[in-house]
Protein backbone atom coordinates (compact mmCIF):
# COMPACT_ATOMS: atom_id res chain seq x y z
CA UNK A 1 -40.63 35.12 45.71
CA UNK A 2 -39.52 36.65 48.83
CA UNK A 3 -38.86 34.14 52.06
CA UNK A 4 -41.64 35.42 54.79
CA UNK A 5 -39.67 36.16 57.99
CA UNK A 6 -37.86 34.65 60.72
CA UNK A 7 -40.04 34.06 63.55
CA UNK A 8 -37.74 36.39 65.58
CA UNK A 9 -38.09 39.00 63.28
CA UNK A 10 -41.66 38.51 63.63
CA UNK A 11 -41.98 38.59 67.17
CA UNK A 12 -39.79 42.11 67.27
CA UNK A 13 -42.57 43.63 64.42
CA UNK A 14 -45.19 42.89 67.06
CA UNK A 15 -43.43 43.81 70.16
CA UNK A 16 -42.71 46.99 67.91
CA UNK A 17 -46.48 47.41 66.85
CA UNK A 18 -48.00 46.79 70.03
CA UNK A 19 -45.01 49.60 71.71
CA UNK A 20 -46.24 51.99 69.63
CA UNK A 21 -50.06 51.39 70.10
CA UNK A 22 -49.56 51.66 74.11
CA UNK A 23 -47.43 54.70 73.56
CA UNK A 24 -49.95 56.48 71.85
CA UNK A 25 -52.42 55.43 73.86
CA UNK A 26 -50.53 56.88 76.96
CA UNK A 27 -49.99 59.83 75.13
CA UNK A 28 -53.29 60.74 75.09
CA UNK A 29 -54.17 59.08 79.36
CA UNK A 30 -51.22 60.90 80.72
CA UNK A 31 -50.35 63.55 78.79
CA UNK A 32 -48.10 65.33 81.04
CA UNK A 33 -45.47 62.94 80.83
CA UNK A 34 -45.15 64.04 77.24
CA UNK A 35 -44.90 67.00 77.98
CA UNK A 36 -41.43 67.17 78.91
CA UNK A 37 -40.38 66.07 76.16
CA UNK A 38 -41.67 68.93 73.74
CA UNK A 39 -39.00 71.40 73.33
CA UNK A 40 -39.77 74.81 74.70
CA UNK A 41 -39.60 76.57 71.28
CA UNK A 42 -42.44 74.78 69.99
CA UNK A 43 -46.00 76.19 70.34
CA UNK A 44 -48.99 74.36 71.07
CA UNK A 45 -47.56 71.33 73.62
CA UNK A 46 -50.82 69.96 74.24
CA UNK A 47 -51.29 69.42 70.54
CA UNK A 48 -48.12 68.10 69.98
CA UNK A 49 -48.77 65.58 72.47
CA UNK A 50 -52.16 64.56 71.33
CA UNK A 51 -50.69 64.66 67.23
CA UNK A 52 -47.90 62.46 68.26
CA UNK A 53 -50.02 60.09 70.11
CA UNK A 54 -52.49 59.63 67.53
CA UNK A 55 -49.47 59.18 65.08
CA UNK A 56 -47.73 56.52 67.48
CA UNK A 57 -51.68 54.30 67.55
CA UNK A 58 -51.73 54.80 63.49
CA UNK A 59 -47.85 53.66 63.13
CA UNK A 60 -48.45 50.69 65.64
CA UNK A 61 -51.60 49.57 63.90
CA UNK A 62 -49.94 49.56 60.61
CA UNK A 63 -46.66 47.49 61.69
CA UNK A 64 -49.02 45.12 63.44
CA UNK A 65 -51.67 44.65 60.54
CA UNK A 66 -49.71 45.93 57.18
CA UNK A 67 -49.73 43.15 54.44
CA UNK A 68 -45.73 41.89 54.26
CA UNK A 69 -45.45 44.07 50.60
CA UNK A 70 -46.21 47.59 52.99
CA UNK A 71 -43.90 46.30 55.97
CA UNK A 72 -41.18 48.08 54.33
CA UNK A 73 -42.51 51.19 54.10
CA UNK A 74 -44.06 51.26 57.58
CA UNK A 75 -40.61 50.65 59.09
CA UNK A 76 -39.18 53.73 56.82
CA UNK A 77 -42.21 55.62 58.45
CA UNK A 78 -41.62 54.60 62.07
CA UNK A 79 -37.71 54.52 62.03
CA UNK A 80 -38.95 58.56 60.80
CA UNK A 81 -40.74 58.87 63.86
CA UNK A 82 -38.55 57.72 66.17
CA UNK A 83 -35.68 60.76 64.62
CA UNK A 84 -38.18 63.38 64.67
CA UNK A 85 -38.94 63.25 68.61
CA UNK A 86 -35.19 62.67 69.14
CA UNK A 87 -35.49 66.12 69.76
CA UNK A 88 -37.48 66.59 72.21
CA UNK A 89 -35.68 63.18 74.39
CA UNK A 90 -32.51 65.76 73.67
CA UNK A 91 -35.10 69.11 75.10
CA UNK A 92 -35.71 66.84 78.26
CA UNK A 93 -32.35 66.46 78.86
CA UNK A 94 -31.31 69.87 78.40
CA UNK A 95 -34.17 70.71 80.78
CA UNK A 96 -33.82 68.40 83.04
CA UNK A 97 -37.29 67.71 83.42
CA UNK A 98 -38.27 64.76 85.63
CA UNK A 99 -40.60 62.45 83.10
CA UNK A 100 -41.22 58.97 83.01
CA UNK A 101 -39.35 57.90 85.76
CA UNK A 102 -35.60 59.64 84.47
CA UNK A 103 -35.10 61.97 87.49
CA UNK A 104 -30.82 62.33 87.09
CA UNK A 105 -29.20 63.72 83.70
CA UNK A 106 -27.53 59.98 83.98
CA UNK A 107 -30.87 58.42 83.07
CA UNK A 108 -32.11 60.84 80.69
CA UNK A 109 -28.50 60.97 79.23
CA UNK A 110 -28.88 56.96 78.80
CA UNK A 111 -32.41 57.39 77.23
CA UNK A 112 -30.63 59.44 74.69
CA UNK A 113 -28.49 56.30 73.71
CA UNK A 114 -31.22 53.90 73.14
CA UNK A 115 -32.95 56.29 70.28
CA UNK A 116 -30.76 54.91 67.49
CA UNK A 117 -31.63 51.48 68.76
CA UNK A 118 -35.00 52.46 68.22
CA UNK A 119 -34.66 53.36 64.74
CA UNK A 120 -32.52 50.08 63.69
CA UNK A 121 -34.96 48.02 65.36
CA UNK A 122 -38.05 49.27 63.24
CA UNK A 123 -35.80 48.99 60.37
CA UNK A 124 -34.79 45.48 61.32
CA UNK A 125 -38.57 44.11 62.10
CA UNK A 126 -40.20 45.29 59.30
CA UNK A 127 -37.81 44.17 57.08
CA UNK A 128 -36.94 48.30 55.68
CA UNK A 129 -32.83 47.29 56.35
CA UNK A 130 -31.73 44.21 54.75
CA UNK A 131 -29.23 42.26 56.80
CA UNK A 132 -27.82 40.77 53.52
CA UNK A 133 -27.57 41.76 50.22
CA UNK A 134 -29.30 39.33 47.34
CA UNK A 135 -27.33 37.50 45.58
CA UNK A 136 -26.82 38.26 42.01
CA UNK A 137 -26.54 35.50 39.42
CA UNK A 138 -23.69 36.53 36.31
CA UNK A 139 -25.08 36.11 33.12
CA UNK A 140 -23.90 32.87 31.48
CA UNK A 141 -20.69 33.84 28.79
């Protein structure tokens, strides 16, 4: 039987959940924020915006109420998300497009950074990236 989780790890999977749900919900209030972040090359940035949103409430809804045996997968799902707008963080950059408060390459340069943090921390809080391996028991001889 699996132990449940440490209350920090607990606290991190609903700081996580409740991240994403405001996200998305800002996605769709003030849309042109997000709208830096699309890369030019992509069509339809208004739909992007809204998609991604409405992905960022469903992903935050399911790491806050997912029973512990789905946790896993949600994390895979979210630590997903969080690599596939990489992207456009990397687009805003290269733009230099004033969003979300980053108006200097420094700050959007340091944005940049934090993504992989992103990622390990919906692995770590939803329990998708074991901090230690089980221990194995050797057979008796």
């Amino acid at each position: 039987m699996a132990r449940p989780p440490s209350p920090l790890r607990t606290v991190a999977r609903i700081l996580l959940g409740a991240f994403l749900v405001a996200a998305g919900v800002a996605h769709l209030l003030i849309p042109d924020e997000f709208l830096a972040q699309v890369p030019p090359l992509l069509p339809a940035p208004d739909a992007i915006v809204l998609v991604s949103g409405l992905v960022e409430i469903a992903l935050g809804a399911a790491v806050l109420l997912a029973p512990a045996r789905r946790r896993a997968a949600v994390g895979l799902a979210v630590a997903a998300l969080f690599v596939l707008v990489f992207p456009g963080n990397v687009a805003q950059y290269l733009t230099g497009t004033d969003a979300f408060g980053l108006d200097t390459d420094g700050a959007r340069a340091v944005r940049l950074l934090f993504q992989p943090l992103l990622v390990l921390w919906a692995l770590w809080a939803c329990g998708s990236l074991p901090l230690r391996r089980r221990r194995t028991t050797a057979a008796p001889r």
